[in-house]
C-alpha atoms as a PDB file:
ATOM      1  CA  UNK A   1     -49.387  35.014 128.979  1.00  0.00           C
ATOM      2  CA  UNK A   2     -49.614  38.297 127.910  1.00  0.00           C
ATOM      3  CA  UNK A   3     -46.549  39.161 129.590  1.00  0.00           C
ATOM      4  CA  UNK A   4     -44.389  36.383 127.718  1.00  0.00           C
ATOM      5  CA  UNK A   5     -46.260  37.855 124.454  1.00  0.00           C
ATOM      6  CA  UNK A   6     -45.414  41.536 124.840  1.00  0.00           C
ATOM      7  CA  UNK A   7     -41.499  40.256 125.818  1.00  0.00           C
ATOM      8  CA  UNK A   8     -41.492  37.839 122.758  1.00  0.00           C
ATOM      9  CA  UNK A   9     -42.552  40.687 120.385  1.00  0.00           C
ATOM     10  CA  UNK A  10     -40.131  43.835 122.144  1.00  0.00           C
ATOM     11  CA  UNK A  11     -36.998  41.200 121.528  1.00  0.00           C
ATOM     12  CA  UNK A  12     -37.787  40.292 118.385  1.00  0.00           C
ATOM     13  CA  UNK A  13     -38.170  43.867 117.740  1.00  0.00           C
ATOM     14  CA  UNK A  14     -35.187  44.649 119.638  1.00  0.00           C
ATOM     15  CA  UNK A  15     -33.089  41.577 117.655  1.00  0.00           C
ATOM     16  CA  UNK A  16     -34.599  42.381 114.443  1.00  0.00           C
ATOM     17  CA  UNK A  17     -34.171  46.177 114.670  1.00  0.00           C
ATOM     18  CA  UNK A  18     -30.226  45.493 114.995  1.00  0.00           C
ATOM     19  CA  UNK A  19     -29.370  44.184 112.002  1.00  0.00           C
ATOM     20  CA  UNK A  20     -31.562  46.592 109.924  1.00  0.00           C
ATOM     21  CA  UNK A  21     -30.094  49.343 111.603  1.00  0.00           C
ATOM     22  CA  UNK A  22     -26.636  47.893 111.047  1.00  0.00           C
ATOM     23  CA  UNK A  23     -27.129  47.298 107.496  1.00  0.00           C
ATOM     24  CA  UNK A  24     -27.930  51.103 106.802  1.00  0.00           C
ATOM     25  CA  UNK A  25     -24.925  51.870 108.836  1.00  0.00           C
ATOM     26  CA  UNK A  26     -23.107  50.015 106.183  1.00  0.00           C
ATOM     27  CA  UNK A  27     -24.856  51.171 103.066  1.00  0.00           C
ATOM     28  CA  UNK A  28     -23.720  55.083 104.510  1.00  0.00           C
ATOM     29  CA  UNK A  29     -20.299  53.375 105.045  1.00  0.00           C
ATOM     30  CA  UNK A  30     -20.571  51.924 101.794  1.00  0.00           C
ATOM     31  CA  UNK A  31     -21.751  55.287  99.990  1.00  0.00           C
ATOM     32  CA  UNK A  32     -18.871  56.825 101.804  1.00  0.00           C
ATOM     33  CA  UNK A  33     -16.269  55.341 100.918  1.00  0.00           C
ATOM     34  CA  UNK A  34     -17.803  55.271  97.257  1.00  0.00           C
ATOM     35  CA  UNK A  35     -17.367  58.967  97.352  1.00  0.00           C
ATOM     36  CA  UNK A  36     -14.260  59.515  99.044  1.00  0.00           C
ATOM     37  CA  UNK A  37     -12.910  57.091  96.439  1.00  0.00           C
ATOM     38  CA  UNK A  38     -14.280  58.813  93.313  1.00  0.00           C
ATOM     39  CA  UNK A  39     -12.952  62.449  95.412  1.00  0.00           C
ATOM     40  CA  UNK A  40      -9.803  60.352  95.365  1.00  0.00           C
ATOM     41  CA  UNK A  41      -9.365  59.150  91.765  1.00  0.00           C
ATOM     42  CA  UNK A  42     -10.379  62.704  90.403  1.00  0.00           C
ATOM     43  CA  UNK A  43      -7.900  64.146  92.666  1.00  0.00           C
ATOM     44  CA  UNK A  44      -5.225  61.635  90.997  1.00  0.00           C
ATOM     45  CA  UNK A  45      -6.336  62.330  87.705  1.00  0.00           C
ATOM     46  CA  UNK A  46      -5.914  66.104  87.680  1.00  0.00           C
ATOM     47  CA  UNK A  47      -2.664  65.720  89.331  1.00  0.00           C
ATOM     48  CA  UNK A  48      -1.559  63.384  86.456  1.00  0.00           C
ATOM     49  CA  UNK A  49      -3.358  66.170  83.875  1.00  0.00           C
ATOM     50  CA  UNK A  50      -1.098  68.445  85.298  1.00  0.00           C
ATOM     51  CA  UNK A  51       1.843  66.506  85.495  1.00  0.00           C
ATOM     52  CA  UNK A  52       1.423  65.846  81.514  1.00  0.00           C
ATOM     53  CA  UNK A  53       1.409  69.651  81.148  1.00  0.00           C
ATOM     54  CA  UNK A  54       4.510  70.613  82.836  1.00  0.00           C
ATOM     55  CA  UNK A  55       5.931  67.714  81.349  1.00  0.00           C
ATOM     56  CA  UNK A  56       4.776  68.778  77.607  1.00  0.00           C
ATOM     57  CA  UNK A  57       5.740  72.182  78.044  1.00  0.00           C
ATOM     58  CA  UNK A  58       9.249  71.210  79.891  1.00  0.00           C
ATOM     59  CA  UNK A  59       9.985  69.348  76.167  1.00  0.00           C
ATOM     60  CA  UNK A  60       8.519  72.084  74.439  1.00  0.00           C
ATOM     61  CA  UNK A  61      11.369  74.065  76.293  1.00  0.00           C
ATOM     62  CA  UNK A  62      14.130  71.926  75.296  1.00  0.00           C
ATOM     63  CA  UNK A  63      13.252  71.447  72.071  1.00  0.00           C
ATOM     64  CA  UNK A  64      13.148  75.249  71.250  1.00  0.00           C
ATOM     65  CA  UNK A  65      16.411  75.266  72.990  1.00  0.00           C
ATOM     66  CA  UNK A  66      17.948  72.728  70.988  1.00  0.00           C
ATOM     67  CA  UNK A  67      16.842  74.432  67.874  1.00  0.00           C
ATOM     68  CA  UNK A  68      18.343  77.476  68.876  1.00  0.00           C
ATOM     69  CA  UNK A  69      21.915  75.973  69.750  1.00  0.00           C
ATOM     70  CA  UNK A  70      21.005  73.933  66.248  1.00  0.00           C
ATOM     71  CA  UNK A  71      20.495  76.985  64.364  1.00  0.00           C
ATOM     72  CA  UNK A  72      23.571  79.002  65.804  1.00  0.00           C
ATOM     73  CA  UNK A  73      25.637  76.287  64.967  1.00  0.00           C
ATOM     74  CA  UNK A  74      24.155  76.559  61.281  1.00  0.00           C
ATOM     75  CA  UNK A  75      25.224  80.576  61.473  1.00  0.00           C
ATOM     76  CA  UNK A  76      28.451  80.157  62.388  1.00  0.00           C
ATOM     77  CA  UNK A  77      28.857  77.552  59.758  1.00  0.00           C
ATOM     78  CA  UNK A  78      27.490  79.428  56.972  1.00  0.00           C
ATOM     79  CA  UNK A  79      29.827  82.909  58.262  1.00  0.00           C
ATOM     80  CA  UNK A  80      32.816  80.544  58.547  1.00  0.00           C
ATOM     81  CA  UNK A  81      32.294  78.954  54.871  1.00  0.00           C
ATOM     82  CA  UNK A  82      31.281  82.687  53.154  1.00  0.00           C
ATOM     83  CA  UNK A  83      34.636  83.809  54.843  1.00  0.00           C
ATOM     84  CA  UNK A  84      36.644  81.331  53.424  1.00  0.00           C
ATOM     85  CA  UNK A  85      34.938  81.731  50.097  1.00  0.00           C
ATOM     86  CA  UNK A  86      35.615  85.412  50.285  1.00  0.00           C
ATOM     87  CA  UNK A  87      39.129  84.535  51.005  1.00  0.00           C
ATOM     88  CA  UNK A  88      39.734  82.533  48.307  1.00  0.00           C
ATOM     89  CA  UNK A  89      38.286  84.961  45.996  1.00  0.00           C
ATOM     90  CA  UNK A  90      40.891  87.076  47.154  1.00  0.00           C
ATOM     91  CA  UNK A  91      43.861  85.263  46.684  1.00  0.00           C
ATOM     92  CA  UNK A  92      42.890  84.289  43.147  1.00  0.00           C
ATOM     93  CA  UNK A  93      42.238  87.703  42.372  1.00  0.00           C
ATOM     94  CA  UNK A  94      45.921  88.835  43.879  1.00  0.00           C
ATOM     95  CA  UNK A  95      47.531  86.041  41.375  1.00  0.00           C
ATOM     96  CA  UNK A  96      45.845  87.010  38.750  1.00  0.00           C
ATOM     97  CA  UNK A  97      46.549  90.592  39.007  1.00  0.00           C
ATOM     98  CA  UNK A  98      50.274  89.348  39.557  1.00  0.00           C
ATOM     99  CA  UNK A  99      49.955  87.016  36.585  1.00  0.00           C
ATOM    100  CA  UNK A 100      48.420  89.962  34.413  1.00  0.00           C
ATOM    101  CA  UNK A 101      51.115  92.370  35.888  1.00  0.00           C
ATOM    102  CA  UNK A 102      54.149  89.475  34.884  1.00  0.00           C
ATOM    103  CA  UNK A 103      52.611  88.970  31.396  1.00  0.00           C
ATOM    104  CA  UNK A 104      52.528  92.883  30.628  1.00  0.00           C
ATOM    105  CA  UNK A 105      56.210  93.550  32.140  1.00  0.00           C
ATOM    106  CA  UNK A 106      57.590  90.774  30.158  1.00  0.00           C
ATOM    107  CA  UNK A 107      55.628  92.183  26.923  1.00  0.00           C
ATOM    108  CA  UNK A 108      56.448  95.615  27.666  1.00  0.00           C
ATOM    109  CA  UNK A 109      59.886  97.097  25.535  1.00  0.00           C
ATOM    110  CA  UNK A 110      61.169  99.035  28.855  1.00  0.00           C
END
């Protein structure tokens, strides 16, 4: 009887030790893969910080560039219009120094 007894109570500690120890083997599983995953996501989200960086900066970039070309283009612009201001400044001053010249040789006795 006592035989039976002790073998009743070693399998149903054997049987009943197996799924406790199998259920901590998945809680560390569990806790694993709970860490690996947050490892994972903070991983992905300083990649994507990063990627918004070089991304902001790479428009920075262009943008400065544009306003460069922009404001070149504005340069030549204003040197082209002053020169053709300048220009015409000078041909109305030659006709009216030939208009003053015409009006004081045809007023003039000699």
């Amino acid at each position: 009887m006592r035989f039976i007894l002790v073998s009743a109570v070693a399998s149903a500690l054997v049987i009943g030790i197996g799924p406790v120890a199998m259920a901590d083997e998945l809680t560390n599983l569990g806790s694993e893969l709970k860490q690996d995953m947050g490892s994972m996501a903070s991983e992905a989200k300083g990649d994507m910080a990063s990627e918004h960086e070089q991304m902001k900066e790479s428009f920075k970039g262009k943008k400065d560039q544009v306003k460069g070309e922009m404001k070149a283009k504005r340069d030549a612009l204003k040197a082209e219009r002053q020169e053709m201001k300048n220009a015409a400044k000078a041909k109305k001053d030659k006709a009216q120094k030939k208009a003053t010249d015409a009006v004081e040789s045809a007023t003039s006795p000699y």
